[in-house]
Protein backbone atom coordinates (compact mmCIF):
# COMPACT_ATOMS: atom_id res chain seq x y z
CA UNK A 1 -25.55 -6.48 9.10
CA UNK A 2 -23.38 -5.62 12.08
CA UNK A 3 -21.39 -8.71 11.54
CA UNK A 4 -20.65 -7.21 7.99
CA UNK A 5 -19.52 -3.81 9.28
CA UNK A 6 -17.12 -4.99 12.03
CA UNK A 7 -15.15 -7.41 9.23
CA UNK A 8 -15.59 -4.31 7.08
CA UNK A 9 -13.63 -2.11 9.62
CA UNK A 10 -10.91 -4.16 10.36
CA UNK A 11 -10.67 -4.77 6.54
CA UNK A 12 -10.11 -1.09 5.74
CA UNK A 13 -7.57 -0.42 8.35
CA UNK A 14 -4.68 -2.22 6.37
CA UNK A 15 -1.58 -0.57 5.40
CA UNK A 16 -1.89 -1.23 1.73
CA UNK A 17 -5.24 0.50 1.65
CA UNK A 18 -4.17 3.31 3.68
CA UNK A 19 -1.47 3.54 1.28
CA UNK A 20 -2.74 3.59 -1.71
CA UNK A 21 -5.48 6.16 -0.27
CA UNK A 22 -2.89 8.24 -0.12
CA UNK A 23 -1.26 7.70 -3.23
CA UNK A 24 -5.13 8.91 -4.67
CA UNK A 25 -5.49 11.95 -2.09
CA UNK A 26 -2.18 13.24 -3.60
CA UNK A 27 -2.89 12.69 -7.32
CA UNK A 28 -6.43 13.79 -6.59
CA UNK A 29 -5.32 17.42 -5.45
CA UNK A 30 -1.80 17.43 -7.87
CA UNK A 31 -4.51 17.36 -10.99
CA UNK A 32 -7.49 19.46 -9.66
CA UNK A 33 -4.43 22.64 -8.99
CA UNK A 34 -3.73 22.34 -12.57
CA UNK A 35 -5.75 24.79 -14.60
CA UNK A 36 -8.32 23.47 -17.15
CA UNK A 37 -7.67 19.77 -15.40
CA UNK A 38 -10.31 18.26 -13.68
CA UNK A 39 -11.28 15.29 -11.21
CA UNK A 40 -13.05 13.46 -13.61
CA UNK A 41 -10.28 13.44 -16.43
CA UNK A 42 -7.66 12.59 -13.72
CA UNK A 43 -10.43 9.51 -12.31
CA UNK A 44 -11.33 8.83 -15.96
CA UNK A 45 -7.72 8.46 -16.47
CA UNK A 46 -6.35 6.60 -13.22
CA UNK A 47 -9.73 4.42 -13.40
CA UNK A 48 -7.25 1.47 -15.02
CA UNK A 49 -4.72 1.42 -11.89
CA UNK A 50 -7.92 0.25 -9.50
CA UNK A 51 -8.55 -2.84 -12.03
CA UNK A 52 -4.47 -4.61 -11.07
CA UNK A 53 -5.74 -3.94 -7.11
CA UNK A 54 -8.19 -6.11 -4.71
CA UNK A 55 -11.37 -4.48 -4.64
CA UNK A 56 -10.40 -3.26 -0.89
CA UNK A 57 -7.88 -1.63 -2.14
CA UNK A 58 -8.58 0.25 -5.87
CA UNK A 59 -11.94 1.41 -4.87
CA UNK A 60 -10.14 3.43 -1.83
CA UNK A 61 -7.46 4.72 -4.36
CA UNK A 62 -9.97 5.98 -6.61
CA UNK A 63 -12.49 7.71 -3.88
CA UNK A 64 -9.35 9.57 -2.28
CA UNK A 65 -8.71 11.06 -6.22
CA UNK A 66 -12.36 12.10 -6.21
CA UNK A 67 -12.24 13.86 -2.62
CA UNK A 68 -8.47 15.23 -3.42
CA UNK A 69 -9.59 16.52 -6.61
CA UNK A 70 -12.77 18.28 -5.73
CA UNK A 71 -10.88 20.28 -3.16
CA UNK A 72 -7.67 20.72 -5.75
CA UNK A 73 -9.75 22.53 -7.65
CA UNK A 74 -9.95 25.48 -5.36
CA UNK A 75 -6.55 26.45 -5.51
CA UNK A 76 -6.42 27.84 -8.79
CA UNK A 77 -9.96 29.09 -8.17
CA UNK A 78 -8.43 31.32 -5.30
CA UNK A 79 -4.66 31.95 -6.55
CA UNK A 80 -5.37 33.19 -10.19
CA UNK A 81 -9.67 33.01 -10.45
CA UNK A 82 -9.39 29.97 -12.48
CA UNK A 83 -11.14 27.18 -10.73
CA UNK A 84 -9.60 23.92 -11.62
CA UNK A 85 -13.09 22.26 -11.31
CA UNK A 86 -16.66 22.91 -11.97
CA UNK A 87 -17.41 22.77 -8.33
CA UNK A 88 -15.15 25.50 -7.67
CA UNK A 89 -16.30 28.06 -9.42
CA UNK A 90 -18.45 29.61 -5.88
CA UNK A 91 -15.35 29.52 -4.30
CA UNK A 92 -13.33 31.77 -6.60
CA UNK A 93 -16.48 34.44 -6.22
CA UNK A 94 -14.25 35.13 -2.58
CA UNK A 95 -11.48 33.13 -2.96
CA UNK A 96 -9.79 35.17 -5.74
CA UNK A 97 -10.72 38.90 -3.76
CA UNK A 98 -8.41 37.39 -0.28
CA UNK A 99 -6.09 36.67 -2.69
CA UNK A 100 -5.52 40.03 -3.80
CA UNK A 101 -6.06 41.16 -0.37
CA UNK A 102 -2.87 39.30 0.81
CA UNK A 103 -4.92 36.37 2.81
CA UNK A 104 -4.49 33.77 0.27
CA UNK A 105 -2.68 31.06 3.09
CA UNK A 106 -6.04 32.23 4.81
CA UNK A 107 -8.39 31.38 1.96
CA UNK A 108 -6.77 27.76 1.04
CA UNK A 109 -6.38 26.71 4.72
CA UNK A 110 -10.52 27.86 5.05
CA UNK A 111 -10.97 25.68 1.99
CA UNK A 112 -9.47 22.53 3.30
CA UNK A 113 -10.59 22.46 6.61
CA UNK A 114 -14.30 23.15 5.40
CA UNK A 115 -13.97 20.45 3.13
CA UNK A 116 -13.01 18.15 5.35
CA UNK A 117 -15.51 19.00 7.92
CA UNK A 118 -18.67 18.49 5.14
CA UNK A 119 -16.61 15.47 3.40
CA UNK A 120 -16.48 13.82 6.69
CA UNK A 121 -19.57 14.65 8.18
CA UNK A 122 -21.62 13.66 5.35
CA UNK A 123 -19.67 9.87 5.07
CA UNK A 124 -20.83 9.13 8.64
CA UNK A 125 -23.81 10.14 7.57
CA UNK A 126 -23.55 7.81 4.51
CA UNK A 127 -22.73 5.18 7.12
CA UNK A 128 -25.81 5.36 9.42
CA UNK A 129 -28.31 5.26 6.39
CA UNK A 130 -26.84 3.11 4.77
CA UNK A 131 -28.04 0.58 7.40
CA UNK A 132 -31.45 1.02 6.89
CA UNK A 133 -31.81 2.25 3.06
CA UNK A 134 -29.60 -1.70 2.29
CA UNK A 135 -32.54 -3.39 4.53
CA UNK A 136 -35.43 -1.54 2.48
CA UNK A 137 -33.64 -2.15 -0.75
CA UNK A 138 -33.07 -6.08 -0.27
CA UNK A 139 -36.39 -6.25 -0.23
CA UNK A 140 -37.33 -4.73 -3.94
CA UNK A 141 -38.18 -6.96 -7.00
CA UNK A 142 -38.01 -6.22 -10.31
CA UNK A 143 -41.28 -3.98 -10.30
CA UNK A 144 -39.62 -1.31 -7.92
CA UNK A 145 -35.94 -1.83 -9.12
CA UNK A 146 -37.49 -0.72 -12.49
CA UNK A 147 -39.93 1.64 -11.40
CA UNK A 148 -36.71 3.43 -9.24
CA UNK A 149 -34.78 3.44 -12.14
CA UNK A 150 -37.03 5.17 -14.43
CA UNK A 151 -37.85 7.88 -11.84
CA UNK A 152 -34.09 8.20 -11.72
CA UNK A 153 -33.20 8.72 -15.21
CA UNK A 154 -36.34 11.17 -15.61
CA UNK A 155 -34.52 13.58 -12.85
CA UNK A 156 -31.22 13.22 -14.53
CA UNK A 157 -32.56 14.38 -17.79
CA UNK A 158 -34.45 17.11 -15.43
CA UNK A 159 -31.48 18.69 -13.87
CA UNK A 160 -28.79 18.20 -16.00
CA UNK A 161 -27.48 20.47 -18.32
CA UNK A 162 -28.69 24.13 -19.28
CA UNK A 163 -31.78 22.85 -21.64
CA UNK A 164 -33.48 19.71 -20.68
CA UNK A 165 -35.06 19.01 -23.92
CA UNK A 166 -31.25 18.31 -25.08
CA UNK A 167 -30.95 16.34 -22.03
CA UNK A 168 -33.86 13.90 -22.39
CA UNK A 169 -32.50 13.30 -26.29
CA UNK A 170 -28.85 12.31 -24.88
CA UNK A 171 -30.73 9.93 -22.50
CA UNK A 172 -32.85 8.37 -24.85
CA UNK A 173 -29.53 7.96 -26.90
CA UNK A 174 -27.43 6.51 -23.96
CA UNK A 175 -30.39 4.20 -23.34
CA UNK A 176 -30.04 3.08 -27.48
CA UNK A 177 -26.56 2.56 -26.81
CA UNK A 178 -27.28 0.30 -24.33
CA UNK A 179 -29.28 -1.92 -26.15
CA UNK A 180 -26.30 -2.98 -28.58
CA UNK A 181 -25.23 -6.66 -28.69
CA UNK A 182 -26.93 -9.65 -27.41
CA UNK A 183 -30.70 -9.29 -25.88
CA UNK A 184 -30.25 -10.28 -22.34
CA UNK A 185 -33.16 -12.32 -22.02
CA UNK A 186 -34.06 -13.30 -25.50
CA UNK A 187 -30.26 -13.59 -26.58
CA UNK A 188 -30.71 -11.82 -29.88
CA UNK A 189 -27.81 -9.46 -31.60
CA UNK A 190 -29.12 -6.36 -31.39
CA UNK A 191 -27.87 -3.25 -33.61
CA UNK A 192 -24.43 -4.59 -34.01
CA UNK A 193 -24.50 -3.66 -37.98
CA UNK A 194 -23.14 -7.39 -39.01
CA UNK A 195 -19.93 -6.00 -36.34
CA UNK A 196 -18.21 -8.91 -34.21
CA UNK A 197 -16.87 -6.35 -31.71
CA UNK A 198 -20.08 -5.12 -31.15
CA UNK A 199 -21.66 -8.50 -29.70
CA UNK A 200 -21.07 -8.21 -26.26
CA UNK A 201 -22.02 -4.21 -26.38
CA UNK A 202 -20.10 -1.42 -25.97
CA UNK A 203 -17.53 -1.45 -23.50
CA UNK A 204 -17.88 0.76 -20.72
CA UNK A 205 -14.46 2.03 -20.15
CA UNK A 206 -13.64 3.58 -23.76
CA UNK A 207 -16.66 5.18 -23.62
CA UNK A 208 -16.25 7.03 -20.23
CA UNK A 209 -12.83 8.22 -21.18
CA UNK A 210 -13.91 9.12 -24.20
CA UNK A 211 -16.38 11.07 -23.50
CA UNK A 212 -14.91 12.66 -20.15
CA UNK A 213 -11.63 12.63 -20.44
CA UNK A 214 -10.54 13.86 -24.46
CA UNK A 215 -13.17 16.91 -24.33
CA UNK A 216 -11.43 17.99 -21.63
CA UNK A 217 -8.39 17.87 -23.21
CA UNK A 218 -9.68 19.60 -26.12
CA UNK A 219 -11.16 22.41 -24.41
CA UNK A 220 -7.68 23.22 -22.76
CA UNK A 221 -6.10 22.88 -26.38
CA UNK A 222 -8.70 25.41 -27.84
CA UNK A 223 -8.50 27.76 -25.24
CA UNK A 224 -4.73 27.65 -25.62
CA UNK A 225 -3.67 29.15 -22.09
CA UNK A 226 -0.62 31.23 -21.89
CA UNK A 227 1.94 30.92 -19.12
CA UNK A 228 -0.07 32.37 -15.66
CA UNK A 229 1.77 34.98 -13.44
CA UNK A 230 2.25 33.44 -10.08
CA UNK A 231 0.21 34.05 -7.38
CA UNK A 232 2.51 34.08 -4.06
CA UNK A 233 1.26 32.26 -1.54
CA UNK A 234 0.92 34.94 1.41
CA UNK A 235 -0.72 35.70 4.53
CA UNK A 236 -1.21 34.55 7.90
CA UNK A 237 -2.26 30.78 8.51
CA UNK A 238 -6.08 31.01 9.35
CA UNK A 239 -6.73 31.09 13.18
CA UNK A 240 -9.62 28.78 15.15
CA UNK A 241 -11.56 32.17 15.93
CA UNK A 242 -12.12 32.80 12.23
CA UNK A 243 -12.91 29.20 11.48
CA UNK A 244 -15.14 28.86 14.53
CA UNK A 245 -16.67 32.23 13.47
CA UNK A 246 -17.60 29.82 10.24
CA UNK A 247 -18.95 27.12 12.03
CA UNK A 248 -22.48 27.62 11.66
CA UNK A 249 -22.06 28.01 7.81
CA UNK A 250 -19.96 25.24 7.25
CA UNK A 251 -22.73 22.74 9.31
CA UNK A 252 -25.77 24.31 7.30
CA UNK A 253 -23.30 23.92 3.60
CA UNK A 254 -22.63 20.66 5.10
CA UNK A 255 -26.23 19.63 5.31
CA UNK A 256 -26.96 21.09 2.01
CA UNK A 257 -24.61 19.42 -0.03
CA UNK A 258 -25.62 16.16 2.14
CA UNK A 259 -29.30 16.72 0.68
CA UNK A 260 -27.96 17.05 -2.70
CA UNK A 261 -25.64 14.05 -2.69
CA UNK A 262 -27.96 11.42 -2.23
CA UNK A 263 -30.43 13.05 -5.37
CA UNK A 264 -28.90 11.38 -8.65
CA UNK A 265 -28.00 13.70 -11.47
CA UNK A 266 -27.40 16.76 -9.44
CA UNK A 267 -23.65 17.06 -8.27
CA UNK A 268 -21.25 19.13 -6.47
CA UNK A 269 -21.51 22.72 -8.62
CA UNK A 270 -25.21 22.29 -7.71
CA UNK A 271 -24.54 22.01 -4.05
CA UNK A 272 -21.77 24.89 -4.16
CA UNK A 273 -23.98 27.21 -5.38
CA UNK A 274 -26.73 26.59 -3.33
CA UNK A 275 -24.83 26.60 -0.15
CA UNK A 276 -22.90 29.68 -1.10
CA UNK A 277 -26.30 31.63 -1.57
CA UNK A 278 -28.12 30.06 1.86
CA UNK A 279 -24.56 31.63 3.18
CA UNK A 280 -25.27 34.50 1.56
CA UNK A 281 -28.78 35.32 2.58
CA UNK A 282 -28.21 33.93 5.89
CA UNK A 283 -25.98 36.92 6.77
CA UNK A 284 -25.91 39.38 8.82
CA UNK A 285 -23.77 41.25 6.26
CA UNK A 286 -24.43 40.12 2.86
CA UNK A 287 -22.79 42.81 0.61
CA UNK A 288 -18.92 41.25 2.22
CA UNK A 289 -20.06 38.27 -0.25
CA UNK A 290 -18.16 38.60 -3.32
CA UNK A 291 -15.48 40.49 -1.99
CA UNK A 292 -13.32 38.81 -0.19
CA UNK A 293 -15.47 36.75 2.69
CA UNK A 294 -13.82 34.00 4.55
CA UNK A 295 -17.33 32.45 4.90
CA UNK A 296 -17.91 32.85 1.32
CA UNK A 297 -14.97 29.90 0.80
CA UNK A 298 -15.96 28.05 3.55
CA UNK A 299 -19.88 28.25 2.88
CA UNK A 300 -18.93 26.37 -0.92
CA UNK A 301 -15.88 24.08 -0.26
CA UNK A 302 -17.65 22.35 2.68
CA UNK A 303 -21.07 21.94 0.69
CA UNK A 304 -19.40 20.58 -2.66
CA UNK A 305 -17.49 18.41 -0.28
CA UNK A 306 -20.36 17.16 1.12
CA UNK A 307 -21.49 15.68 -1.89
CA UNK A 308 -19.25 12.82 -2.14
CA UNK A 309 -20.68 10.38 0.71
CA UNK A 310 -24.38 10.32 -0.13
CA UNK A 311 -23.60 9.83 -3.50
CA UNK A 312 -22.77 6.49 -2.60
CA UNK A 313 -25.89 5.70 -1.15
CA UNK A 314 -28.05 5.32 -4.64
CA UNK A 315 -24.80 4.08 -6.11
CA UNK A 316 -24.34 1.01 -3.85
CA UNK A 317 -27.65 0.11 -3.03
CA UNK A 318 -29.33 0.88 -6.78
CA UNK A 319 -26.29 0.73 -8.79
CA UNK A 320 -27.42 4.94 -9.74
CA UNK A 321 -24.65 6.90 -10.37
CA UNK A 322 -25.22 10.55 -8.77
CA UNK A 323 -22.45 12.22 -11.03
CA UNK A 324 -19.80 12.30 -13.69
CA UNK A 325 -17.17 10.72 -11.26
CA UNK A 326 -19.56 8.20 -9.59
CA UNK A 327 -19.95 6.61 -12.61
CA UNK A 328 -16.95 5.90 -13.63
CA UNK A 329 -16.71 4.33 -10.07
CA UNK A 330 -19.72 2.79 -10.97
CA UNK A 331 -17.38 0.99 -13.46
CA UNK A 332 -14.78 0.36 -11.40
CA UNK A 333 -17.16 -1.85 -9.67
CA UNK A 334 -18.41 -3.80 -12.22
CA UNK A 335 -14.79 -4.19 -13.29
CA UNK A 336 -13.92 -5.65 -9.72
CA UNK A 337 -16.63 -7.89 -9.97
CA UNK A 338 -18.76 -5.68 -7.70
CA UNK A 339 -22.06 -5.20 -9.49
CA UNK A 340 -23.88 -2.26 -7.35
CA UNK A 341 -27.83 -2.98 -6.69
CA UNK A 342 -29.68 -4.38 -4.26
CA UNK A 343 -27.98 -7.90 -4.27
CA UNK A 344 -24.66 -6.28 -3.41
CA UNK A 345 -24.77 -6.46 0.14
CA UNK A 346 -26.33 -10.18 0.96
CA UNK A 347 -23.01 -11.20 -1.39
CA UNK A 348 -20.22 -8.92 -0.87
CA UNK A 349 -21.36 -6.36 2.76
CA UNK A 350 -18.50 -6.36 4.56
CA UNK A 351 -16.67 -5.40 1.55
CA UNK A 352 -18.86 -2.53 1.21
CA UNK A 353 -18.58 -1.56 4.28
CA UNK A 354 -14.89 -1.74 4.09
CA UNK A 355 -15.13 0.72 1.45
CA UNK A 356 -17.06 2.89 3.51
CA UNK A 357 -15.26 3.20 6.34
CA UNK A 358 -12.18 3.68 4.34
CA UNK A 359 -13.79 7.01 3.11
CA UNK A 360 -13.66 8.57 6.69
CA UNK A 361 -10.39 7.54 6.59
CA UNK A 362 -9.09 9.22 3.93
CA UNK A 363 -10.65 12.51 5.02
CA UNK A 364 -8.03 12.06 8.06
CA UNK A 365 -5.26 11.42 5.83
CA UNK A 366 -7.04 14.08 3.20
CA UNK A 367 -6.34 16.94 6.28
CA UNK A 368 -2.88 15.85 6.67
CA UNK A 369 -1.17 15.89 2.97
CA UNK A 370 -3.24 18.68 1.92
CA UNK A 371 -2.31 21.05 5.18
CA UNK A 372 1.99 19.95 4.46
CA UNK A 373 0.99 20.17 0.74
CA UNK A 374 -0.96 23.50 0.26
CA UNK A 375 2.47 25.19 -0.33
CA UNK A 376 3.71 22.67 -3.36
CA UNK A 377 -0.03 23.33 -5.04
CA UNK A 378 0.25 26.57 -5.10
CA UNK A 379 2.98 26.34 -7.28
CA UNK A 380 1.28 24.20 -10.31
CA UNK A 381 -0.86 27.05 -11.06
CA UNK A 382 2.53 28.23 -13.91
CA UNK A 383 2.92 24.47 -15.13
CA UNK A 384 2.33 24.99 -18.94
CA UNK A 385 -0.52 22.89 -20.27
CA UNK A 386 1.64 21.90 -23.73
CA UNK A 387 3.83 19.78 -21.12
CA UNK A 388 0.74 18.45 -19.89
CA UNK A 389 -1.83 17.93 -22.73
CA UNK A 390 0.66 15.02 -24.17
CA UNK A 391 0.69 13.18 -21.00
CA UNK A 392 -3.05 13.26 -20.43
CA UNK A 393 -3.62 11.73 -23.97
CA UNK A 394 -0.93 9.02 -23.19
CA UNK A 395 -2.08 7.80 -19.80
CA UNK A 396 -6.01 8.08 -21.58
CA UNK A 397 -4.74 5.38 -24.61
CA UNK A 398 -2.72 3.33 -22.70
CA UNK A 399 -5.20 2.45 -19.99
CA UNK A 400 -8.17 2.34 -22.04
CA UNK A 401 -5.79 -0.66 -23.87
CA UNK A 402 -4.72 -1.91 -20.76
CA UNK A 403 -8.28 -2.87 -19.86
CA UNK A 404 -9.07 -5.78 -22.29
CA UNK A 405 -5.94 -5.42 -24.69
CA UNK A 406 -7.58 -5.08 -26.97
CA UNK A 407 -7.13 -2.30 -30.15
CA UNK A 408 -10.77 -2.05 -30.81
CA UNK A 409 -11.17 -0.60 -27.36
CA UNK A 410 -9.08 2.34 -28.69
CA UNK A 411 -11.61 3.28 -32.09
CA UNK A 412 -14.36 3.37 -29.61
CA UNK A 413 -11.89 5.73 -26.90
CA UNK A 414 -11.93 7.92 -30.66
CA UNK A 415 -15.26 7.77 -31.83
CA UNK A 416 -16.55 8.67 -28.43
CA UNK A 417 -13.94 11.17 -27.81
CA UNK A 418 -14.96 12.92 -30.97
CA UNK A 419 -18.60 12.14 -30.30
CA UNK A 420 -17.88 14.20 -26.62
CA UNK A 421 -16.13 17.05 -28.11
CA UNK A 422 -19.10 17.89 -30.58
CA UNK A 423 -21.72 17.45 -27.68
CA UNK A 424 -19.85 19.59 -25.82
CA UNK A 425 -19.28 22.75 -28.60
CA UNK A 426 -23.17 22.02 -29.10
CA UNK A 427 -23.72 22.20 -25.36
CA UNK A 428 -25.69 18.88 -24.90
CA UNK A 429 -24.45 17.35 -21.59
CA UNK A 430 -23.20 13.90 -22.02
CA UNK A 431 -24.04 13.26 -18.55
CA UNK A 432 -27.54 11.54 -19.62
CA UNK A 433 -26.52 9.89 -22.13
CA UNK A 434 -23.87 8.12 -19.57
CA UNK A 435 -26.72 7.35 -16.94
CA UNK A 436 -28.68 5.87 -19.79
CA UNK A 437 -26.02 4.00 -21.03
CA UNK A 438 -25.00 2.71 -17.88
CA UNK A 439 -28.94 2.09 -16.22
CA UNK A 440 -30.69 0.63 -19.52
CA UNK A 441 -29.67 -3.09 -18.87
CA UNK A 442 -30.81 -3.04 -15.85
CA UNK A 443 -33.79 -1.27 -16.49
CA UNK A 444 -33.85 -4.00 -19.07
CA UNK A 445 -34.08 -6.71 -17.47
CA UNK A 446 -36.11 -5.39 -14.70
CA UNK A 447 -38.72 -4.57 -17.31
CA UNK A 448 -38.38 -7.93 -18.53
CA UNK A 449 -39.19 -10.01 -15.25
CA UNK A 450 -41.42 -7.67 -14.47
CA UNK A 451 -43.79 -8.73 -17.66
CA UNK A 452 -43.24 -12.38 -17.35
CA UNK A 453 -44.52 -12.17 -13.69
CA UNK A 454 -47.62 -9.98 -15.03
CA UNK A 455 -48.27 -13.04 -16.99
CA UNK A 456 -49.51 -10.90 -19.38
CA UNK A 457 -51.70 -8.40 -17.25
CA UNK A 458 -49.11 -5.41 -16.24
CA UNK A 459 -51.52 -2.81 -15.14
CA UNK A 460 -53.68 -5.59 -13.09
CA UNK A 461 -50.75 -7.02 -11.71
CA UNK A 462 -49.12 -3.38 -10.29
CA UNK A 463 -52.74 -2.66 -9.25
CA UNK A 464 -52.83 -6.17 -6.87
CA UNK A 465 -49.29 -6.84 -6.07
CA UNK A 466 -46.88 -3.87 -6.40
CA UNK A 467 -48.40 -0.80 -5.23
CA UNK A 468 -45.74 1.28 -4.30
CA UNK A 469 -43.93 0.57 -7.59
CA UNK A 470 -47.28 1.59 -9.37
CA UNK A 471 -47.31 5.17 -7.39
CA UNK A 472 -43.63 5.12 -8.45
CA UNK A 473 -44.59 5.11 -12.01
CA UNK A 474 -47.32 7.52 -11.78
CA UNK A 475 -45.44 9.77 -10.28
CA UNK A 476 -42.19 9.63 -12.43
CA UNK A 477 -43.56 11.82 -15.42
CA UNK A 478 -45.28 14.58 -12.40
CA UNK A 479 -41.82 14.67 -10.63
CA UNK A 480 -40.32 15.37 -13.95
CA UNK A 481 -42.40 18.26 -15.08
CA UNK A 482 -42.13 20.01 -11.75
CA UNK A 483 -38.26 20.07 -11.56
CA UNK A 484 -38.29 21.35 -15.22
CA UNK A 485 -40.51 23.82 -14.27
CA UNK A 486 -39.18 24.90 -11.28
CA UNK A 487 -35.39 24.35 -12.54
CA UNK A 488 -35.57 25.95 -15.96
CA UNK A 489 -39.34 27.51 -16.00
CA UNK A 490 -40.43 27.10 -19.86
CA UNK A 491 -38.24 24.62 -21.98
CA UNK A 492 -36.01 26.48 -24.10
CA UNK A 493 -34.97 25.80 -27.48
CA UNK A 494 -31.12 26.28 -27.45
């Protein structure tokens, strides 16, 4: 395993990857400052680029848009309360109040360096347990790959959305979805309707751009922003006393959003809000919170920031998405060739490795171009989204096309575009339906070994050989009522 991670290092240290790091840093943080534009329409977008790239190389382009957007999004969050992502929305609570208090230089420089302090903490953290987590997983069969799995998508549906009644149904429709084309085991058409295209399933990429990418689109459309009055970019830089005066609530958001990462389905708003409230109660003067609190910014950027590494922990070593963004890197993977699970590292660990190191990385180049950039961001705030809107549904047709050429590819972008857009007025979260999508052939054919080693006695055979996927099981449908409870107290109904 060592072995792996030295050839891994000296992998990610080329220029090319560097490069194109960059390249994704930049584009990352040019579409999170636009208003109404968000990191998963620019990664659902630029997800094409990664597939003409070595694996070493597109994978690091499309992590540095992911960390570049997630912090983008703070600067219209602070500059004109509009935050440009979800995951900003904590940090315009302060953000916005410096602002009009003249400190806005102050606010975005609190915001970078706090992201970069959780985004880099929490990717050696990645690192270390990544180590041990690979060794346990290499040594699951079938009976706990499935019995993970399950648990997984049950917490999704938990946690996701505002209703999880809506989100189990999307999951249990993702999970249909999956199921079309040829049986993997028995190699029977399933639900393809008499439909050639449909005999090798659904492809992946048309659906996550269609789903992601065009209802974001349409939202900006219906909400049909005006031109925004500029918010000058004033102030003093911010000074090490105030940051250091932040320390202690930047390392506790850091650990929070750390915890958060690494449980599937949960994300970076999540993680913003909860380490903006421990920030909050942890004061010594809570009633600053709200208006206008350095530590405020700092307590949410660093803890939505920390996210990003330990979401690559289930991804990598169980092929589980945590988010929206991780999978569609999730299908950047595949596309490379990379199939995420507990195989990946005995065939391809020092590129993995490669790929993690290369995330600490970027969060060096990531404090550079945003710190010389911060100035040029501020500025995309006034940009008027009728220039933008027709750009963001070229680049989404043209790389959905460029995939597998071919123009069936672009009536499924449509149909799940459209699909996405009516989810989203109805407010069912497509993010289930995604994780179902994407986990159900595995889960598949996980249940399916799993039987034919039963030989025909499941329960007997869990009972004798597999144990700890047995508690697994049992404890799937307990873990799920308790975060529903907890999360959302009595299911609601809207």
């Amino acid at each position: 395993m060592f072995e792996m991670f030295a050839e891994g290092f000296a992998m990610a240290m080329r220029l090319d990857t560097m490069a194109l790091m960059s390249i994704g840093l930049f584009a990352g943080m040019l579409v999170g400052s636009l208003p109404g534009f968000t990191t998963l329409m620019a990664m659902a977008i630029l997800l094409p680029i990664s597939f003409f790239l070595e694996p070493i190389v597109g994978i690091p382009f499309l992590l540095g848009i992911y960390k570049g957007g997630i912090f983008g999004g703070s600067v219209p969050a602070i500059l004109i309360s509009m935050p440009g992502t979800g995951a900003a929305v904590a940090t315009s609570r302060d953000g916005y109040k410096l602002t009009q208090q003249g400190k806005s230089r102050k606010a975005l420089d609190m915001a970078l360096f706090a992201s970069v302090w959780g985004d880099t903490s929490s990717d050696m953290f990645t690192i270390i347990m990544m180590f041990p987590i690979a060794v346990l997983v290499m040594q699951f069969g079938p009976p706990e790959l499935f019995a993970v799995l399950l648990m997984s998508l049950v917490i999704i549906a938990a946690t996701s959305g505002s209703n999880p009644l809506k989100s189990l149904i999307m999951m249990m429709f993702g999970l249909w979805l999956s199921f079309i084309g040829t049986d993997p085991l028995g190699g029977v058409e399933r639900f393809t309707f008499g439909l050639f295209e449909l005999k090798s399933g659904i492809p992946l990429l048309p659906m996550l751009i269609g789903v992601f990418a065009l209802p974001e689109v349409a939202s900006v459309i219906i909400r049909n922003e005006k031109s925004r009055k500029l918010a000058a970019l004033v102030g003093e830089r911010l000074t090490f006393a105030e940051f250091r005066r932040c320390l202690k609530t930047i390392c506790r958001s850091t650990a929070i959003g750390t915890g958060v990462g690494i449980v599937p389905g949960l994300g970076q708003i999540v993680a913003a809000m909860m380490g903006y409230s421990a920030a909050k109660n942890a004061s010594d003067h809570p009633e600053t919170f709200g208006e206008g609190e350095l530590e405020g910014v700092a307590a949410a950027e660093a803890a939505n920031n920390a996210v990003n590494g330990p979401t690559m922990v289930p991804l990598l070593t169980l092929g589980i998405p945590g988010d929206n963004v991780t999978a569609i890197l999730l299908g950047a993977f595949v596309a490379q060739g990379l199939r995420p699970g507990p195989q990946l590292f005995e065939e391809q660990g020092a590129t993995v490795f490669a790929i993690l190191v290369a995330m600490v990385i970027a969060n060096l180049l990531f404090l550079v171009i945003g710190y010389l950039s911060i100035p040029m961001f501020s500025r995309l705030v006034t940009i008027k989204t009728s220039i933008l809107i027709p750009l963001v549904i070229m680049f989404a047709f043209a790389g959905t096309y460029v995939f597998r050429s071919d123009a069936n590819d672009l009536l499924i972008l449509v149909a799940f575009g459209v699909f996405g857009i009516i989810a989203k007025s109805a407010r069912f979260d497509v993010m289930p339906m995604v994780m179902g999508f994407i986990l159900g052939p595995s889960m598949e054919y996980a249940f399916g070994q799993t039987a034919a080693m039963s030989g025909g006695n499941p329960v007997g055979f869990f009972v004798t050989e597999r144990i700890g996927a047995l508690a697994v099981l049992l404890a799937t449908p307990v873990i799920g009522y308790l975060l529903w409870k907890r999360l959302y107290g009595s299911p609601k109904t809207t």
